[in-house]
N, C-alpha and C. Protein backbone atom coordinates (compact mmCIF):
# COMPACT_ATOMS: atom_id res chain seq x y z
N UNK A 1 1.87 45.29 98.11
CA UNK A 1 2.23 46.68 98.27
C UNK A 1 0.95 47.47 98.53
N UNK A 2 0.59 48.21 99.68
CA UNK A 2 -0.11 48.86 100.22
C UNK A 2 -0.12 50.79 99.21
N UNK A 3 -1.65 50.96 98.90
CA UNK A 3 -2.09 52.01 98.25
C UNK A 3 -2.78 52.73 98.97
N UNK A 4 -2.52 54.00 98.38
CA UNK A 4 -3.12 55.19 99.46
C UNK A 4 -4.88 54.59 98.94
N UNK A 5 -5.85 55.15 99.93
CA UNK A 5 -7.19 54.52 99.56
C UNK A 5 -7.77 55.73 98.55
N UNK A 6 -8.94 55.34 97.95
CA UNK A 6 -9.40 56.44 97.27
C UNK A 6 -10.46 57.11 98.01
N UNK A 7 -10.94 58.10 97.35
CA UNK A 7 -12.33 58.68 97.96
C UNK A 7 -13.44 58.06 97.29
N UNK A 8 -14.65 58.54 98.08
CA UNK A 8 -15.64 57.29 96.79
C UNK A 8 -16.13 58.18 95.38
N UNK A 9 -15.77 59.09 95.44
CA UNK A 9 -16.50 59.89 94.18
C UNK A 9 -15.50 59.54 93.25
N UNK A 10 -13.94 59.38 93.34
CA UNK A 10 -12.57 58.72 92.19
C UNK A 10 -13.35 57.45 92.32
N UNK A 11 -13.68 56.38 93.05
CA UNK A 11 -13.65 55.22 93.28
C UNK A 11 -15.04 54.61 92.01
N UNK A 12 -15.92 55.79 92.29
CA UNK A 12 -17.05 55.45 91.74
C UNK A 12 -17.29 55.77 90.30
N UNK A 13 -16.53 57.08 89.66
CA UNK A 13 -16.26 57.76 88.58
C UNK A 13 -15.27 56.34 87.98
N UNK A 14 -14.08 55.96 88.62
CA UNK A 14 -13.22 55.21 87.70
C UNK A 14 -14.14 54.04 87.34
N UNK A 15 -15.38 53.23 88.49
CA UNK A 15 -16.25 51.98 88.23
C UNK A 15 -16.71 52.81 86.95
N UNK A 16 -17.94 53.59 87.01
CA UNK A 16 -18.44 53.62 85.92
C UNK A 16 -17.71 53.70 84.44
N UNK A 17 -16.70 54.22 84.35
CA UNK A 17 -15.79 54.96 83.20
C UNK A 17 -14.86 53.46 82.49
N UNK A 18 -15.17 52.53 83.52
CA UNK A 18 -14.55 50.51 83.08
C UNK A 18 -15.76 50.30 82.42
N UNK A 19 -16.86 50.92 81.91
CA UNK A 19 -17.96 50.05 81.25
C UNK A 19 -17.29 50.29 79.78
N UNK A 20 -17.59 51.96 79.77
CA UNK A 20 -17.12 52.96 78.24
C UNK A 20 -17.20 54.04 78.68
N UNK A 21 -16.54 54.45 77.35
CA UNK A 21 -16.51 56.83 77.70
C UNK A 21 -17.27 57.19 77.91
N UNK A 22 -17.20 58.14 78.60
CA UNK A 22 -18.59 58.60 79.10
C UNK A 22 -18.53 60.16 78.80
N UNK A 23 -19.22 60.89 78.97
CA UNK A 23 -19.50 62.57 78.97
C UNK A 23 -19.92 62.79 80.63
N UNK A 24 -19.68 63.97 80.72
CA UNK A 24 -20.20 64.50 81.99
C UNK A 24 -21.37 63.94 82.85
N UNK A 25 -22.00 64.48 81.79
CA UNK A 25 -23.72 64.09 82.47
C UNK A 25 -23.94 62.64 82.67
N UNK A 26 -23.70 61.99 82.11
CA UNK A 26 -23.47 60.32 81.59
C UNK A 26 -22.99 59.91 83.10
N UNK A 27 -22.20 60.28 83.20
CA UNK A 27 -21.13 60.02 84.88
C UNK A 27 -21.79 60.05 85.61
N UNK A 28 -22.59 61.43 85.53
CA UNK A 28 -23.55 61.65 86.75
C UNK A 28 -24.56 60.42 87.15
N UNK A 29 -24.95 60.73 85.81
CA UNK A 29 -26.35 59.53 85.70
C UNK A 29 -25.76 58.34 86.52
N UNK A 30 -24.95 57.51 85.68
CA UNK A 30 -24.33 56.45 85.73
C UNK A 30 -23.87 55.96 87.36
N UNK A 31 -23.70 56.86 87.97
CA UNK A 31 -22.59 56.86 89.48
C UNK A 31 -24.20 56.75 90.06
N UNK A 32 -25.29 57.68 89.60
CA UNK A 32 -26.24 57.88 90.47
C UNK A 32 -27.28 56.06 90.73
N UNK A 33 -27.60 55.92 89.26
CA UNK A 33 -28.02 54.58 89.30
C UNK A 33 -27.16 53.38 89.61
N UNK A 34 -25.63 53.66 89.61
CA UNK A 34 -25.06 52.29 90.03
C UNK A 34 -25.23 52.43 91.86
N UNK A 35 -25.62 53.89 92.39
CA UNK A 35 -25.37 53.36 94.07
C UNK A 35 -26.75 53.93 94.07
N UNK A 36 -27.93 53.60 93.24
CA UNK A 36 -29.30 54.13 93.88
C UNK A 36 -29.62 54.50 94.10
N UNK A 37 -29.02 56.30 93.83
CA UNK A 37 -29.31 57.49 94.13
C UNK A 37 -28.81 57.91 95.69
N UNK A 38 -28.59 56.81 95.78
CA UNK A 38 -27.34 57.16 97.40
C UNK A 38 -26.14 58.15 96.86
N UNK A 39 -25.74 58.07 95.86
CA UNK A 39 -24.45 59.41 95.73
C UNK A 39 -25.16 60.32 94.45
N UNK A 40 -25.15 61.15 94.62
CA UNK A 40 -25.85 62.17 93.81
C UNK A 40 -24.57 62.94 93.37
N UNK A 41 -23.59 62.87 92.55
CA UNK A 41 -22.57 63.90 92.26
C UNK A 41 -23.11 64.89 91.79
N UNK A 42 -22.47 66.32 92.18
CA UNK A 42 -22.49 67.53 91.30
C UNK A 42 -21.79 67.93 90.21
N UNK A 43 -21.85 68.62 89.34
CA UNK A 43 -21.21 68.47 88.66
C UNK A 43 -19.90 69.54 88.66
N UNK A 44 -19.68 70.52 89.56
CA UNK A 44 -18.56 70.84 90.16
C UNK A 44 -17.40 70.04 90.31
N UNK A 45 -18.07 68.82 91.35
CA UNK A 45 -17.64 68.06 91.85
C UNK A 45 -17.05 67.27 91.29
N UNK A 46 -18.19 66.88 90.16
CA UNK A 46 -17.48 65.69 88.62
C UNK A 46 -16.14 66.43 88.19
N UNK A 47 -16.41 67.35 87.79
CA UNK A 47 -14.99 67.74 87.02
C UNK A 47 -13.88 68.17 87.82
N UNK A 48 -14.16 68.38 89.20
CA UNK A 48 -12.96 68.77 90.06
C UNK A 48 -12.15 67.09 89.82
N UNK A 49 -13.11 65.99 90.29
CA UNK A 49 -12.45 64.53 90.27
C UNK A 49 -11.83 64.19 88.84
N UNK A 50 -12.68 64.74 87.86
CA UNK A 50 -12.01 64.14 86.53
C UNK A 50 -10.37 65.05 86.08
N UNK A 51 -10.63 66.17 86.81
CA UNK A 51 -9.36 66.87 86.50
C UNK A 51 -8.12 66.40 87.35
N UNK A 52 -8.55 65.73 88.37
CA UNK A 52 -7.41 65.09 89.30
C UNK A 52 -7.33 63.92 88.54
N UNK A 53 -7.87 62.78 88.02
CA UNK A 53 -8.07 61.71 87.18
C UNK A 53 -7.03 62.06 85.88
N UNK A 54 -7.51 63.11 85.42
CA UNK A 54 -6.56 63.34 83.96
C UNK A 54 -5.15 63.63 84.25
N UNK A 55 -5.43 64.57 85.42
CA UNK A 55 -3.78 64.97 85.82
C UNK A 55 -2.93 63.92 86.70
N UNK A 56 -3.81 62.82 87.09
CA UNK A 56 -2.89 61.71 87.26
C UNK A 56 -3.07 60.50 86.44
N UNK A 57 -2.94 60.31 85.42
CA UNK A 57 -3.05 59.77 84.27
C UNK A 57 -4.14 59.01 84.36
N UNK A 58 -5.16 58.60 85.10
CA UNK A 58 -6.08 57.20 85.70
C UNK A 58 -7.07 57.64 84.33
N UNK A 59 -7.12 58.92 84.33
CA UNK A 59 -8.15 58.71 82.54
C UNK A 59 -7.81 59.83 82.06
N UNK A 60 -8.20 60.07 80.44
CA UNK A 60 -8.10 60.95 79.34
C UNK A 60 -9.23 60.61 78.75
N UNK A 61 -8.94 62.20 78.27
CA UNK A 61 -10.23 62.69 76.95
C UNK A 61 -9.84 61.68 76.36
N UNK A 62 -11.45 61.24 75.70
CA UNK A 62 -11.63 60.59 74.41
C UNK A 62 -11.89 60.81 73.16
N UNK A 63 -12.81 61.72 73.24
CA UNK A 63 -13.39 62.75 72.05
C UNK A 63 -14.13 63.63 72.48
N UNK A 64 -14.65 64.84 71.83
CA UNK A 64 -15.79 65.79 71.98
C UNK A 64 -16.76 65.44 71.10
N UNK A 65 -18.13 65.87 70.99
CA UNK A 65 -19.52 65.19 70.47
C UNK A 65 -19.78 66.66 70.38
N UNK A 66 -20.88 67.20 69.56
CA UNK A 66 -21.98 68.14 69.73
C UNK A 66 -23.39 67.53 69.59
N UNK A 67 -24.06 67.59 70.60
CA UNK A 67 -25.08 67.30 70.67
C UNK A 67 -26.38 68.07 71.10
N UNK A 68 -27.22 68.60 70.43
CA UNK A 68 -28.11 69.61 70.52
C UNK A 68 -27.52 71.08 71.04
N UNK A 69 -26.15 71.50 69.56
CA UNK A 69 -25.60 72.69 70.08
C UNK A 69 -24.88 72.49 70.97
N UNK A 70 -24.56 71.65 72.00
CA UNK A 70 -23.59 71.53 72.96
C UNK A 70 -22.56 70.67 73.10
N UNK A 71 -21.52 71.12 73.36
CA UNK A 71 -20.25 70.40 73.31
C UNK A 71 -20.07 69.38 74.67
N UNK A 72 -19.87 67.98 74.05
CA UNK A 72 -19.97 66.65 74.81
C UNK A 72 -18.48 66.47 75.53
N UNK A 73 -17.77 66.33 75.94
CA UNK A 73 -16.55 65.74 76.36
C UNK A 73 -16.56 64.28 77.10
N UNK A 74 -16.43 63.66 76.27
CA UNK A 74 -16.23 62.13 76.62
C UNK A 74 -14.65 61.96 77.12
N UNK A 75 -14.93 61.20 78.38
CA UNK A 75 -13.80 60.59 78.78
C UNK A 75 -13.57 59.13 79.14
N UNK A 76 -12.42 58.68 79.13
CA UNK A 76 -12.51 56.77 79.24
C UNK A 76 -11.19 56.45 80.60
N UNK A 77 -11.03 55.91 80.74
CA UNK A 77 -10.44 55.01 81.82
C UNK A 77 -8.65 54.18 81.02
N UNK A 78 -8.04 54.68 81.81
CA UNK A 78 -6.65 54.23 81.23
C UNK A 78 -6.21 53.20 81.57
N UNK A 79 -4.96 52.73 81.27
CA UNK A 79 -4.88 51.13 81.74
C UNK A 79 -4.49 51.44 83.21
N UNK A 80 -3.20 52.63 83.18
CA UNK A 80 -3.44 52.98 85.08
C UNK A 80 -4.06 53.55 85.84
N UNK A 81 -5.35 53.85 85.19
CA UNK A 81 -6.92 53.68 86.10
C UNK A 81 -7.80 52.25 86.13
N UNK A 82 -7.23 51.68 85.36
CA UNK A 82 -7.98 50.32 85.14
C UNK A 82 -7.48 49.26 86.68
N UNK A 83 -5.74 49.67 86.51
CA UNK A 83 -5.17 49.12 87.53
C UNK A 83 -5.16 49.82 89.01
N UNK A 84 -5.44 51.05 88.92
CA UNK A 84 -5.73 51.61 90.15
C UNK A 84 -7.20 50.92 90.82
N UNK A 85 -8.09 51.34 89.57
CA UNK A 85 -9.30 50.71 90.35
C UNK A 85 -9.46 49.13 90.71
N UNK A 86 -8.59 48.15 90.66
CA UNK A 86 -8.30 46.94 91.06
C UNK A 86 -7.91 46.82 92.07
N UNK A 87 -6.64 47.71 92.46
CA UNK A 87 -5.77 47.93 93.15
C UNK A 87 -6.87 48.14 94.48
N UNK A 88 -7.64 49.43 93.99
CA UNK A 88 -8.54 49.84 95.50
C UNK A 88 -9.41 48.80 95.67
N UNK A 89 -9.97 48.30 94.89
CA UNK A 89 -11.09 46.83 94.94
C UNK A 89 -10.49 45.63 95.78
N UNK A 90 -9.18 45.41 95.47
CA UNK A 90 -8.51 44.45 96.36
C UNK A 90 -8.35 45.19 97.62
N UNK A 91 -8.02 46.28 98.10
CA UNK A 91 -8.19 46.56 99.33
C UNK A 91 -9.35 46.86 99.74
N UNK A 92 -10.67 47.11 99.47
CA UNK A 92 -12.07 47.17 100.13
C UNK A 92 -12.24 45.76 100.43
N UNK A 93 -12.10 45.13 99.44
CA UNK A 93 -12.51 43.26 99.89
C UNK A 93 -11.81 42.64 100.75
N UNK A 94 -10.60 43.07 101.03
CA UNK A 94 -9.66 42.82 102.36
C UNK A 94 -10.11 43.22 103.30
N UNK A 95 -10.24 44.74 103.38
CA UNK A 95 -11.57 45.47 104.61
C UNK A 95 -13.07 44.76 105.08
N UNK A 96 -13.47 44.37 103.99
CA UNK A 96 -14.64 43.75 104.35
C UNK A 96 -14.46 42.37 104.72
N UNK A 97 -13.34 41.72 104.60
CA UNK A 97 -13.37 39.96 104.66
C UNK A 97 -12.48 40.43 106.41
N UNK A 98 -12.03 41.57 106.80
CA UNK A 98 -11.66 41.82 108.27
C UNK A 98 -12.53 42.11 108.83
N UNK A 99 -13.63 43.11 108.48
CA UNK A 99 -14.52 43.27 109.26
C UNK A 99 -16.00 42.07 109.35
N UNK A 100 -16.18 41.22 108.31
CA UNK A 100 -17.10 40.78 108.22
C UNK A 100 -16.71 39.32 109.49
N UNK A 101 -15.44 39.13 109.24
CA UNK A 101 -14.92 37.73 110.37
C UNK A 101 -15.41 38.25 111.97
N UNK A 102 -14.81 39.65 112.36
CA UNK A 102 -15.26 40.63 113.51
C UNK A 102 -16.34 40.50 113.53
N UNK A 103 -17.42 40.70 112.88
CA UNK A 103 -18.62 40.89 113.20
C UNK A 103 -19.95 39.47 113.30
N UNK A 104 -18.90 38.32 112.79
CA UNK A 104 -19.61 36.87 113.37
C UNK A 104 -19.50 37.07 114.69
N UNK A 105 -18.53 37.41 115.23
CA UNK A 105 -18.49 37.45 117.07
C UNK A 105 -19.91 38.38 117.94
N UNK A 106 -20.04 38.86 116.82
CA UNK A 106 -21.22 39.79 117.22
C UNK A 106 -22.53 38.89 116.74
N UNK A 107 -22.60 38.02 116.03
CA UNK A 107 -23.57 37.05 115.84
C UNK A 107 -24.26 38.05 114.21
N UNK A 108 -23.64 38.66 113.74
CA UNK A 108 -23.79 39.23 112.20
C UNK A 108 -23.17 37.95 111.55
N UNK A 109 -24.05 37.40 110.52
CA UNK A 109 -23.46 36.37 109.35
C UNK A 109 -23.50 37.04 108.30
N UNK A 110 -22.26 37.15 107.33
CA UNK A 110 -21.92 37.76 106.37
C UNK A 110 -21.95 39.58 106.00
N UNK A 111 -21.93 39.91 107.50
CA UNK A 111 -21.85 41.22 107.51
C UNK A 111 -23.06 41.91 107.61
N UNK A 112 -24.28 40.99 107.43
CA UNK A 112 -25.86 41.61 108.01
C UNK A 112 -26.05 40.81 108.83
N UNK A 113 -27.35 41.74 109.74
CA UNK A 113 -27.85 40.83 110.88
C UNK A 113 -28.96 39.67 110.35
């Protein structure tokens, strides 16, 4: 059964959030060092995705923290974010095992030159 695809900022928020809960900033960090500073989220941005995330069940609050005066909001990954993000993983690896066969014809092995 075929799934709508995600965007990469859901795609990358739900990877990090399968380790443990995370807080805001944590996300940031986390998304930034898992793609090498290739995606830099804002944090606008974070919570616009986590509010689509909560409001489609893929994650919920976990707890609040105070930490130096400031209020933490940790969030975690649900079992139908656990299964969503599978769901999209099996279709990127389908994408890539189509395009990577295409691109032997081009004399690319394994998708690099």
């Amino acid at each position: 059964m075929a799934h709508e695809a995600m965007n990469e900022q859901t795609f990358l928020v739900l990877t990090v959030l399968a380790d443990e809960p995370l807080h805001g900033y944590a996300i940031v960090r986390a998304v930034g060092e898992m793609t090498e500073e290739r995606v830099r989220l804002r944090v606008g941005t974070l919570y616009g995705v986590l509010d689509r995330l909560v409001a489609g069940g893929l994650v919920e609050h976990d707890r609040d923290e105070v930490h130096q005066g400031r209020l933490r909001r940790y969030y975690r990954l649900t079992n139908a974010g656990a299964q969503a993000l599978h769901a999209e993983v099996a279709r990127l690896n389908s994408n890539v095992r189509a395009a990577t066969a295409r691109l032997r014809a081009w004399g690319f092995e394994g998708g690099t030159a």
